[in-house]
C-alpha atoms as a PDB file:
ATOM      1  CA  UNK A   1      52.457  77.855  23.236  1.00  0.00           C
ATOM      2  CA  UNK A   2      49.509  75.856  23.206  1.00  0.00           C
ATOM      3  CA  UNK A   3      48.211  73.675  20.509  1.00  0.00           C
ATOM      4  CA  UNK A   4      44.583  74.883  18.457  1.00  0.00           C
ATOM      5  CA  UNK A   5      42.793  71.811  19.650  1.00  0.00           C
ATOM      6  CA  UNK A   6      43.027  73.155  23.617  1.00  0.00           C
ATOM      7  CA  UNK A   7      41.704  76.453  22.426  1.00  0.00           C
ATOM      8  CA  UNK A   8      37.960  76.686  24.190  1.00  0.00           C
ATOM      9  CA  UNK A   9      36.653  77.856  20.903  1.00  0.00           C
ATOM     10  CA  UNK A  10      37.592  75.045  19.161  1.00  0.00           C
ATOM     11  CA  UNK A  11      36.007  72.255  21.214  1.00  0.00           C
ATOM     12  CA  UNK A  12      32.995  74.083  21.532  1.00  0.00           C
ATOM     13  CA  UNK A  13      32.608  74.401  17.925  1.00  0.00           C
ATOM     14  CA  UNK A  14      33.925  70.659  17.532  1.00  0.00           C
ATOM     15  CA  UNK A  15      31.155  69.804  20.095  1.00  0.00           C
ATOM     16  CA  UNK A  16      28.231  71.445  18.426  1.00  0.00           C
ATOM     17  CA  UNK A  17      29.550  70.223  15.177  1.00  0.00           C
ATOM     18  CA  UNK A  18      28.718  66.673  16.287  1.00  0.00           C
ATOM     19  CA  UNK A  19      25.647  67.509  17.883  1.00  0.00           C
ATOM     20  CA  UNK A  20      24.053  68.826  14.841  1.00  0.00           C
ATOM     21  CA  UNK A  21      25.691  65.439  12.938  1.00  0.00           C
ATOM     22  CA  UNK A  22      23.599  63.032  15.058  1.00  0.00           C
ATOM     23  CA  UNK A  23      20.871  65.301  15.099  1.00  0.00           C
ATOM     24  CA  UNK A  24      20.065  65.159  11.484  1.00  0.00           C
ATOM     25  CA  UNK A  25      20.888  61.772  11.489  1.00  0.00           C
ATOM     26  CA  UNK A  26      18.241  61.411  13.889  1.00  0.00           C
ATOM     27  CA  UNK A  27      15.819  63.164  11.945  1.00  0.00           C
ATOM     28  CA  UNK A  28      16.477  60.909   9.059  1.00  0.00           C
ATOM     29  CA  UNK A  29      15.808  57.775  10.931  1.00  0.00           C
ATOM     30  CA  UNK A  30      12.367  59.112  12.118  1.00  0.00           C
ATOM     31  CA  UNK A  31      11.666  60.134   8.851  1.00  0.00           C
ATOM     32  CA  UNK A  32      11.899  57.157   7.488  1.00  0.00           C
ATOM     33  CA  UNK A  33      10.388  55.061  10.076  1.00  0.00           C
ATOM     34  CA  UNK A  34       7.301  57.289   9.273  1.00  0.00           C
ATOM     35  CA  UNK A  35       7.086  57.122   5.471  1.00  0.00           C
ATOM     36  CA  UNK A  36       7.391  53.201   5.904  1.00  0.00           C
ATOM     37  CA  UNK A  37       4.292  53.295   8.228  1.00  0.00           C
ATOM     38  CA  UNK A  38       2.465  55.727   6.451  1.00  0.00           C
ATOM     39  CA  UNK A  39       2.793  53.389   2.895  1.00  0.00           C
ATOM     40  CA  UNK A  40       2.027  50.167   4.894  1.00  0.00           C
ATOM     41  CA  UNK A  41      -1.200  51.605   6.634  1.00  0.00           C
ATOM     42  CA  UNK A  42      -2.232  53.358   3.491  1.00  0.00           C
ATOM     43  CA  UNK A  43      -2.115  50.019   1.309  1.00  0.00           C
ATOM     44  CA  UNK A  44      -6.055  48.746   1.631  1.00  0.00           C
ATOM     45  CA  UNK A  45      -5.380  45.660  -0.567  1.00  0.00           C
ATOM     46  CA  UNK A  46      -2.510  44.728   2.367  1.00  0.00           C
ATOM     47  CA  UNK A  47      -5.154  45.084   4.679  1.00  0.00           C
ATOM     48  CA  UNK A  48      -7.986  43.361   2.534  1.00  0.00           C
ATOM     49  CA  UNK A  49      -5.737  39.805   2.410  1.00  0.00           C
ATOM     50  CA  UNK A  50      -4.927  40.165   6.117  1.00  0.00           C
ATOM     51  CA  UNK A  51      -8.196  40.645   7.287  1.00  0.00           C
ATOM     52  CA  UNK A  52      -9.168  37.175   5.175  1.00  0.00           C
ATOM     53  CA  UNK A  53      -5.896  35.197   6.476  1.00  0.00           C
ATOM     54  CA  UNK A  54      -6.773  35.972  10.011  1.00  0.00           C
ATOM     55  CA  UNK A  55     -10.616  34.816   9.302  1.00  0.00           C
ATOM     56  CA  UNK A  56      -9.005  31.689   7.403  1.00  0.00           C
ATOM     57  CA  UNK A  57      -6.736  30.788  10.389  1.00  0.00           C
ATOM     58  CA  UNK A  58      -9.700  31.305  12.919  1.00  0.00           C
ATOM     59  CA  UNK A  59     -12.293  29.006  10.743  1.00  0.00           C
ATOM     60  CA  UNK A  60      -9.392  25.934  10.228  1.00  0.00           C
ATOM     61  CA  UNK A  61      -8.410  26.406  14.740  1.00  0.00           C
ATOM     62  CA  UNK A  62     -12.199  25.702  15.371  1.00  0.00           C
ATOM     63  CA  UNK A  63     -12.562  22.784  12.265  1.00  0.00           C
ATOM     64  CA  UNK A  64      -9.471  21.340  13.849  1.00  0.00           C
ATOM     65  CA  UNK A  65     -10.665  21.682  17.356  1.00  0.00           C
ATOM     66  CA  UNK A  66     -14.268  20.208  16.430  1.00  0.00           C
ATOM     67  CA  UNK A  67     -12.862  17.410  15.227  1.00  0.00           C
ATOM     68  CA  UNK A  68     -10.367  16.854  17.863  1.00  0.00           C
ATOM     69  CA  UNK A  69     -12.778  16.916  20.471  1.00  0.00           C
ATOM     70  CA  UNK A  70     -14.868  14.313  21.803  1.00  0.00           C
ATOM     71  CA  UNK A  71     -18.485  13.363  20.552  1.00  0.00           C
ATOM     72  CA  UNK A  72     -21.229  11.181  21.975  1.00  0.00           C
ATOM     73  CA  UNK A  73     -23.064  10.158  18.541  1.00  0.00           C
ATOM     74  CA  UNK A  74     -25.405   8.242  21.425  1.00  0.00           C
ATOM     75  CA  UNK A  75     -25.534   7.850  25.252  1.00  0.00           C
ATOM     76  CA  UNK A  76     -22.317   5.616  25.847  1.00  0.00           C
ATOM     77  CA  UNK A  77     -20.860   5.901  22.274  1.00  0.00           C
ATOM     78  CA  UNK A  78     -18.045   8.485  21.860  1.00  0.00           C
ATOM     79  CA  UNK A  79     -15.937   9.159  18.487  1.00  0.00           C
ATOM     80  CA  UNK A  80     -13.798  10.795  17.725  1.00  0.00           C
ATOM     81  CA  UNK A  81     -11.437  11.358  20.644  1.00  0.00           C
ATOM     82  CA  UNK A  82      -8.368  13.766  20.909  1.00  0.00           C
ATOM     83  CA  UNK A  83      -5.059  12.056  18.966  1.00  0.00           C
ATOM     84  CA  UNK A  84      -3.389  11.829  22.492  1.00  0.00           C
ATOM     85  CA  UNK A  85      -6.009   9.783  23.810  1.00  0.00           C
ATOM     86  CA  UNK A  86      -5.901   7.486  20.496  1.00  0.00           C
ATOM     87  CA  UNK A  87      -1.806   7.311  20.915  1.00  0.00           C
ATOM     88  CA  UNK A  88      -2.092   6.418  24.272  1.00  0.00           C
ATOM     89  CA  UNK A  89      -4.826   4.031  23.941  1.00  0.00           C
ATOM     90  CA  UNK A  90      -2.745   2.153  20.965  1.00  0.00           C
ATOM     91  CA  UNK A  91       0.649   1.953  22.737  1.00  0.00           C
ATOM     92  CA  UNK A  92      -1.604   0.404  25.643  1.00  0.00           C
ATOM     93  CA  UNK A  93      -2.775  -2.250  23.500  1.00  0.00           C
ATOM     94  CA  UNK A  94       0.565  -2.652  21.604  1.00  0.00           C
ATOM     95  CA  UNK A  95       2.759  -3.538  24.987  1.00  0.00           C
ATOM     96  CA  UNK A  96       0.166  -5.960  26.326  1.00  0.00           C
ATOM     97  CA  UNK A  97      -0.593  -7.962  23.479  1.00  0.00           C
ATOM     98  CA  UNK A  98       2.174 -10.876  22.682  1.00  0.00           C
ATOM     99  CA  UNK A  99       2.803 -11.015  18.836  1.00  0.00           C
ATOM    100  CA  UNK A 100       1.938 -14.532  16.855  1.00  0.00           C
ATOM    101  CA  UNK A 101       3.437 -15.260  12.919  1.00  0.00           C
ATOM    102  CA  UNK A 102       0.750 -15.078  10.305  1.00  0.00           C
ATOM    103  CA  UNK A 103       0.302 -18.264   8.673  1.00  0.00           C
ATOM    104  CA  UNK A 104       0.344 -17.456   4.533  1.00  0.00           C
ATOM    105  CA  UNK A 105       0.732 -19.898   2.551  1.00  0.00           C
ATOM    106  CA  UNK A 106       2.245 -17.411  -0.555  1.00  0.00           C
ATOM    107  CA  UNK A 107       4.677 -16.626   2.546  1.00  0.00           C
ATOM    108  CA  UNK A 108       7.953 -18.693   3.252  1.00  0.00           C
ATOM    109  CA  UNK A 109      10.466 -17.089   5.934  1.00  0.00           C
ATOM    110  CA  UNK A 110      13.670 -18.311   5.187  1.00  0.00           C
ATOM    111  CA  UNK A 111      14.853 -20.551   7.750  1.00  0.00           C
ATOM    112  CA  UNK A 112      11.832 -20.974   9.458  1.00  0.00           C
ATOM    113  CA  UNK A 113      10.037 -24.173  10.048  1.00  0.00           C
ATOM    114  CA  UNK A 114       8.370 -23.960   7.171  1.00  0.00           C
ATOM    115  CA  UNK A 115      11.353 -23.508   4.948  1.00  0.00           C
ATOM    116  CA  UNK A 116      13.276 -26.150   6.935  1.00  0.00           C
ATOM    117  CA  UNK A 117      10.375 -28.688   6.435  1.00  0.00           C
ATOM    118  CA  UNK A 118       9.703 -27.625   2.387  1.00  0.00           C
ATOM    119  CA  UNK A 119      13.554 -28.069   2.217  1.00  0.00           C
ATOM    120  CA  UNK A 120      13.831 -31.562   3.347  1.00  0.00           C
ATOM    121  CA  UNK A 121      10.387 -32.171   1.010  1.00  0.00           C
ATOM    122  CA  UNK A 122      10.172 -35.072  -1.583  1.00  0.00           C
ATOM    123  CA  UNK A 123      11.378 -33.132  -4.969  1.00  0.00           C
ATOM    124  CA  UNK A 124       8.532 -33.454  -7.971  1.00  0.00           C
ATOM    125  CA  UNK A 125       8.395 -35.259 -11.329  1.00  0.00           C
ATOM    126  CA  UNK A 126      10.951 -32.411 -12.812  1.00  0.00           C
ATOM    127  CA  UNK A 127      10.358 -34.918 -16.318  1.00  0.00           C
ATOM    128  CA  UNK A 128       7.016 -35.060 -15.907  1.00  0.00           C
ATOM    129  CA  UNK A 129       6.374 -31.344 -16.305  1.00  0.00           C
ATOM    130  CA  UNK A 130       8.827 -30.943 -18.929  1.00  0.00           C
ATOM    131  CA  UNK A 131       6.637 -33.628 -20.826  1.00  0.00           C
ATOM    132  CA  UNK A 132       3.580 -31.220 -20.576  1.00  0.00           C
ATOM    133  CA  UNK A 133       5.138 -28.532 -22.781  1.00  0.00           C
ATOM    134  CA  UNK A 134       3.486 -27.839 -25.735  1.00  0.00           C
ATOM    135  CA  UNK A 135       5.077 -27.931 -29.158  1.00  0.00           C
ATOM    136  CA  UNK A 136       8.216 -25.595 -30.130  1.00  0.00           C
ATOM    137  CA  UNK A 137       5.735 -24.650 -32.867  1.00  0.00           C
ATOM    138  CA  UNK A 138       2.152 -23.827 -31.055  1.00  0.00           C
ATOM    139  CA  UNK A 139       0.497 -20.846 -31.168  1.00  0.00           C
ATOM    140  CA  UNK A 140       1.203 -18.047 -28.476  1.00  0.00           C
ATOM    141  CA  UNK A 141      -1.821 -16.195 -27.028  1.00  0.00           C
ATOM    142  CA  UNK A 142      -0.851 -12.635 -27.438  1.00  0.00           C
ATOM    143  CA  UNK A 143      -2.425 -11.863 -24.261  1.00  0.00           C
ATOM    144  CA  UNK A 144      -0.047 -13.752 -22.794  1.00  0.00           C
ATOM    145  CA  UNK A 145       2.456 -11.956 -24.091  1.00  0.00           C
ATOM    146  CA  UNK A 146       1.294  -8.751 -23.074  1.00  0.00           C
ATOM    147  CA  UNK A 147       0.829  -9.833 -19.185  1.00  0.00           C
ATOM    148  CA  UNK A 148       4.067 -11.336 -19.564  1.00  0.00           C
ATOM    149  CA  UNK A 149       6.043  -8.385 -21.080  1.00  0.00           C
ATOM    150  CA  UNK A 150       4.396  -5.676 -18.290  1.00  0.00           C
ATOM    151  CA  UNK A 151       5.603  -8.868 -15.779  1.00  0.00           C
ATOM    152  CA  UNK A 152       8.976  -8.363 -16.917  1.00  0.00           C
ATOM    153  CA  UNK A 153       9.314  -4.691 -15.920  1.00  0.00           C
ATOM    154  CA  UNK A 154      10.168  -5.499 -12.723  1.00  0.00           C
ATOM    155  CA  UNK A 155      12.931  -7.848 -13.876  1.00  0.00           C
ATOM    156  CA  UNK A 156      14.620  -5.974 -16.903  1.00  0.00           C
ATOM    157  CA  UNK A 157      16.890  -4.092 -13.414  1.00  0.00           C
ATOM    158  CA  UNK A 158      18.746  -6.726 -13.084  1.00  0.00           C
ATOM    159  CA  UNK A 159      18.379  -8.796 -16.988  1.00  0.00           C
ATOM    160  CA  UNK A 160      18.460  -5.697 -19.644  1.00  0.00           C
ATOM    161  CA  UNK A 161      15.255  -4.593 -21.449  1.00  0.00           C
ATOM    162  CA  UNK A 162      16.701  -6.107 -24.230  1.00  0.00           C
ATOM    163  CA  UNK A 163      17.240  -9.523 -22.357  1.00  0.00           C
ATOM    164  CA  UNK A 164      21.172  -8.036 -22.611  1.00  0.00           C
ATOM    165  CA  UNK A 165      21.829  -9.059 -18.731  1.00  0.00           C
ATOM    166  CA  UNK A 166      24.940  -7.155 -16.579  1.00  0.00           C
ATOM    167  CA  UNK A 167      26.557  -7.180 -13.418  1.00  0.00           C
ATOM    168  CA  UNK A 168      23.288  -8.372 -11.773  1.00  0.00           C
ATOM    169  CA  UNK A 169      21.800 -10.848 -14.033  1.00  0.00           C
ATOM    170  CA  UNK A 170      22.560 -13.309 -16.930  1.00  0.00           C
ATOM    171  CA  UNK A 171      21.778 -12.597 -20.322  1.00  0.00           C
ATOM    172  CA  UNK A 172      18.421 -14.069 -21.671  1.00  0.00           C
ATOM    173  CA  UNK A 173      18.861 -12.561 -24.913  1.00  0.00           C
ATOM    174  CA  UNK A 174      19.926 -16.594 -26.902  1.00  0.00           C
ATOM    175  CA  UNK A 175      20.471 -18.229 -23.311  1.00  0.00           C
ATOM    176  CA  UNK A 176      20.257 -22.018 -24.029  1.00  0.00           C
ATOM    177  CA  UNK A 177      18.944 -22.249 -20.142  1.00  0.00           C
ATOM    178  CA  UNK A 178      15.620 -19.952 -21.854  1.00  0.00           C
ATOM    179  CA  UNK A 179      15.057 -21.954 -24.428  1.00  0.00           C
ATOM    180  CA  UNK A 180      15.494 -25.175 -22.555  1.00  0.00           C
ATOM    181  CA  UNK A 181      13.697 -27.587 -20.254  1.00  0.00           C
ATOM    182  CA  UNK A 182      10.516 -25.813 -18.655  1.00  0.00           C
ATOM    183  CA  UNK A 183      11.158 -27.468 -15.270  1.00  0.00           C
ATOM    184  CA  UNK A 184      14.413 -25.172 -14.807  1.00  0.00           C
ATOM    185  CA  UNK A 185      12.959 -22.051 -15.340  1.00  0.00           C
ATOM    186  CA  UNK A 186       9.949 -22.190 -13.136  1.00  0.00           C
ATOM    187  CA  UNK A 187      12.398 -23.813 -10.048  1.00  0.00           C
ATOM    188  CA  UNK A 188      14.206 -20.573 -10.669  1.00  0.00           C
ATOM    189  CA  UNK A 189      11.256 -18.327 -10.423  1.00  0.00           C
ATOM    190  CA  UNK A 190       9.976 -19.975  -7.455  1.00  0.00           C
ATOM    191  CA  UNK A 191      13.905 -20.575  -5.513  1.00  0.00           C
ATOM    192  CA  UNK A 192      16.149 -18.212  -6.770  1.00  0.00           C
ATOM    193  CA  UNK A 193      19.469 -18.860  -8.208  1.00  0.00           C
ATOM    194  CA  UNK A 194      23.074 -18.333  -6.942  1.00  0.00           C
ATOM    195  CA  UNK A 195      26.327 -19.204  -7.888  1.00  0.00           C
ATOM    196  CA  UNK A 196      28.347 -18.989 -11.076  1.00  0.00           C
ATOM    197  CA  UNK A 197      26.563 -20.628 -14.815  1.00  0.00           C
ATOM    198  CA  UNK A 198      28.055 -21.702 -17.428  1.00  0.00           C
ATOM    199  CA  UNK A 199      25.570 -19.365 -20.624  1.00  0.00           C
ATOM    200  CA  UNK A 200      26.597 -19.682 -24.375  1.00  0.00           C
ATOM    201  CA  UNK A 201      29.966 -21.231 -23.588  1.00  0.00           C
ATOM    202  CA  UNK A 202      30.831 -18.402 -21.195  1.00  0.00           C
ATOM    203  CA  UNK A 203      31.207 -18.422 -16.997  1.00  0.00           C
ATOM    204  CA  UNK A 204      29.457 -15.807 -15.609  1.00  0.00           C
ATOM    205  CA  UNK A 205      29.079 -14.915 -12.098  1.00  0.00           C
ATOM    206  CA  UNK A 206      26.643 -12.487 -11.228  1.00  0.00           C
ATOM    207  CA  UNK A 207      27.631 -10.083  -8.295  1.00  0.00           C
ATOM    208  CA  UNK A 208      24.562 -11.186  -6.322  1.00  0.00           C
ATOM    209  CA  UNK A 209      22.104 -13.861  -6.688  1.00  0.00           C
ATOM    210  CA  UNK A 210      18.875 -14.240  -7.577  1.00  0.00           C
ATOM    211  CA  UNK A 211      16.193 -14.348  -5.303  1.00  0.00           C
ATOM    212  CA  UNK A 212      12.725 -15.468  -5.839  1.00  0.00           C
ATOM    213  CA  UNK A 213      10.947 -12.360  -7.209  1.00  0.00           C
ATOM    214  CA  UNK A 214       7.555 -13.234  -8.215  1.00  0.00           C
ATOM    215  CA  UNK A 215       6.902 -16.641  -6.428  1.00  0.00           C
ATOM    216  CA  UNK A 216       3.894 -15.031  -4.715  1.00  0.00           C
ATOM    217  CA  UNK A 217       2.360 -14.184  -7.939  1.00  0.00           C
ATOM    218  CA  UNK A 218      -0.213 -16.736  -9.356  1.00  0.00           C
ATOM    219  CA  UNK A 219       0.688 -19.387 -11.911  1.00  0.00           C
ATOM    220  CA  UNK A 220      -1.015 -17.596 -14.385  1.00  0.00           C
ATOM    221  CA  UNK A 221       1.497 -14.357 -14.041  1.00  0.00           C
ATOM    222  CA  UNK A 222       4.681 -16.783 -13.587  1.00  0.00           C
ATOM    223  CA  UNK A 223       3.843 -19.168 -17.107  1.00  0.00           C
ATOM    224  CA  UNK A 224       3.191 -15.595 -18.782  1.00  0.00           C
ATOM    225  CA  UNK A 225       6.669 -13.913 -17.740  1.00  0.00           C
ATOM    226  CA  UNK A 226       8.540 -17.022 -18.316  1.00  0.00           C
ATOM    227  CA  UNK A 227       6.480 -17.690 -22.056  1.00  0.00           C
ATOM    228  CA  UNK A 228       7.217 -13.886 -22.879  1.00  0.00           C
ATOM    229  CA  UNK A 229      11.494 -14.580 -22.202  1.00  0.00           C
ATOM    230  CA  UNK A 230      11.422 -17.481 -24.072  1.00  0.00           C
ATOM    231  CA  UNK A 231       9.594 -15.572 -27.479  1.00  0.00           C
ATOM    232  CA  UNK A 232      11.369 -12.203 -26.629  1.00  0.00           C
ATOM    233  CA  UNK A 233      15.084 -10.809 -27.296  1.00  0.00           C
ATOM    234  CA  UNK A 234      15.607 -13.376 -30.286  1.00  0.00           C
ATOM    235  CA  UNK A 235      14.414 -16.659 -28.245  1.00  0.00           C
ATOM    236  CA  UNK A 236      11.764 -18.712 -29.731  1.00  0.00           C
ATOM    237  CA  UNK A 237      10.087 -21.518 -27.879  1.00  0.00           C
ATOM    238  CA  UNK A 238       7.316 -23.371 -26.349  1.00  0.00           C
ATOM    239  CA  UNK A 239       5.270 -21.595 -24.111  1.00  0.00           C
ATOM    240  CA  UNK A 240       4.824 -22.217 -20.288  1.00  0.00           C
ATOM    241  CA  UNK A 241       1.680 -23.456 -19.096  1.00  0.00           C
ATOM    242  CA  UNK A 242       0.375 -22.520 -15.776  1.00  0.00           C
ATOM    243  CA  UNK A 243      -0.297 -26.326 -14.784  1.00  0.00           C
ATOM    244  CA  UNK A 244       3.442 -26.829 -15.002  1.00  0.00           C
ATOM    245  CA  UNK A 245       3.935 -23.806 -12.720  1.00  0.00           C
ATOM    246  CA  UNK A 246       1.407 -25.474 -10.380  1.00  0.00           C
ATOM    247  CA  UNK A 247       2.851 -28.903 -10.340  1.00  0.00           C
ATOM    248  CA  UNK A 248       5.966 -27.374  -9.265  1.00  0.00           C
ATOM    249  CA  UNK A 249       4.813 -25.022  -6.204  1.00  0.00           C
ATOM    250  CA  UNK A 250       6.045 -28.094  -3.770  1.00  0.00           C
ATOM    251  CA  UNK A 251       9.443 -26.404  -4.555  1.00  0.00           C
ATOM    252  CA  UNK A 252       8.595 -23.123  -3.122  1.00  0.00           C
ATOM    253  CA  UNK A 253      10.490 -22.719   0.311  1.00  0.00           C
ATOM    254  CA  UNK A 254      13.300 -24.310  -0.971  1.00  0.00           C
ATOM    255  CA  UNK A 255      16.876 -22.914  -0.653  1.00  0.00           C
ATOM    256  CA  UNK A 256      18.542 -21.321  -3.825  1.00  0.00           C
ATOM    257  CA  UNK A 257      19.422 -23.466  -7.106  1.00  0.00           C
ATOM    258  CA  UNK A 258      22.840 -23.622  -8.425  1.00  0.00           C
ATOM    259  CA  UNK A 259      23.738 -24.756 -11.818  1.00  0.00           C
ATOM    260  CA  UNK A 260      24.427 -28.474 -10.717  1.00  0.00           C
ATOM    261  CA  UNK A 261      20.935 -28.843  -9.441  1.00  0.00           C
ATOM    262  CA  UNK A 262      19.051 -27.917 -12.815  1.00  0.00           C
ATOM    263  CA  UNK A 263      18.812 -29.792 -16.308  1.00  0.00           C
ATOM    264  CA  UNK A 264      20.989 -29.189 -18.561  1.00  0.00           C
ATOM    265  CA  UNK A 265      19.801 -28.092 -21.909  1.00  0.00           C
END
């Protein structure tokens, strides 16, 4: 006896079953393939913004092209030549010139000549500028204080804004190195500091040291920053004067202080 699914009636009917199954799905495909195309052609706003992209796109390829291209503002004289040219002409010129140092005298390389020379430089009259500073007592210019407060944003990173300190730099805030001889500060400003200090009867060793920051600033900007520490964060003392500064720029160049090489307060 056979089975019903090798009966000829039954896989005809099967067949035509799956015809008409793929058929409508057909029909349901197409149908929606043309309502999509009917909304999208029927939208005039969709084609309003199109039309003005493809006249924005066309206006900014000839701008760019104009100004790419070359121009002869007189016979001989031609601007404005294509970027590849330019590149080309520039890495020309690059490769055959030799480079040369630029001498700057606000500029010290370390261990170059320079450095090497300033470091084995007669030292200044550290006394004789700590002589110049003004009275404990003498009035500050507040001006001074304000240049010397926005100088110190670039130096409360490492020192606090508070003159706190912290891993990076000492505390100012009651530092008897602040408050003391002149000569030390500006030295610092202009060679940096490294190595452990003794400050208020503590060691502290700062996880990096300090390197010259500002000692291509003017006097003017280095007596002001320095004057503004020494008034700020509980401190009160003379204030620097930019003559000091200046009678100390021989140290510039010079390798970092330690604590044995400054004055103690």
């Amino acid at each position: 006896m056979s089975s019903s699914s090798d009966n000829p009636l039954t896989r005809f009917s099967a067949f035509f079953w799956a015809l008409g199954v793929f058929s409508l799905f057909g029909v349901i495909v197409l149908a929606l393939k043309l309502f999509s195309s009917d909304t999208s052609e029927s939208n005039p706003l969709e084609e309003e913004a199109a039309v003005k992209r493809y006249e924005l796109r066309k206006a900014t390829d000839e701008a760019q092209a104009a100004g790419f291209a070359y121009k002869e503002v007189e016979k001989g004289k031609v601007v404005q030549v294509p970027p590849h040219d330019v590149f080309a002409h520039l890495g020309e010129t690059l490769v055959s010139q030799k480079a040369a140092a630029i001498e700057k005298p606000e500029q010290i390389i370390p261990n170059s000549d320079r450095q090497l020379a300033a470091a084995g430089g007669p030292s200044a009259d550290f006394a004789a500028v700590d002589k110049m500073t003004p009275a404990a007592d003498s009035p500050i210019d507040p001006a001074v204080m304000a240049k010397g407060q926005a100088t110190y944003m670039m130096c409360m990173a490492c020192h606090g804004p508070a003159g706190e300190g912290g891993p990076v730099g000492p505390p100012l805030a009651g530092s008897e190195w602040v408050t003391g001889p002149v000569s030390n500060l500006i030295r610092i400003q202009l060679r940096g500091l490294q190595g452990p200090m003794h400050i208020k009867g503590a060691l502290y060793t700062p996880l990096a040291p300090m390197t010259p920051i500002i000692a291509t600033q003017d006097n003017e900007t280095i007596a002001s920053v320095l004057t503004f520490i020494r008034n700020s964060f509980g401190n009160k003392a003379a204030p620097v004067l930019p003559d000091q500064v200046e009678k100390l720029r021989s140290e510039l160049g010079k390798p970092m202080l330690t604590e044995a090489e400054l004055i103690k307060p």
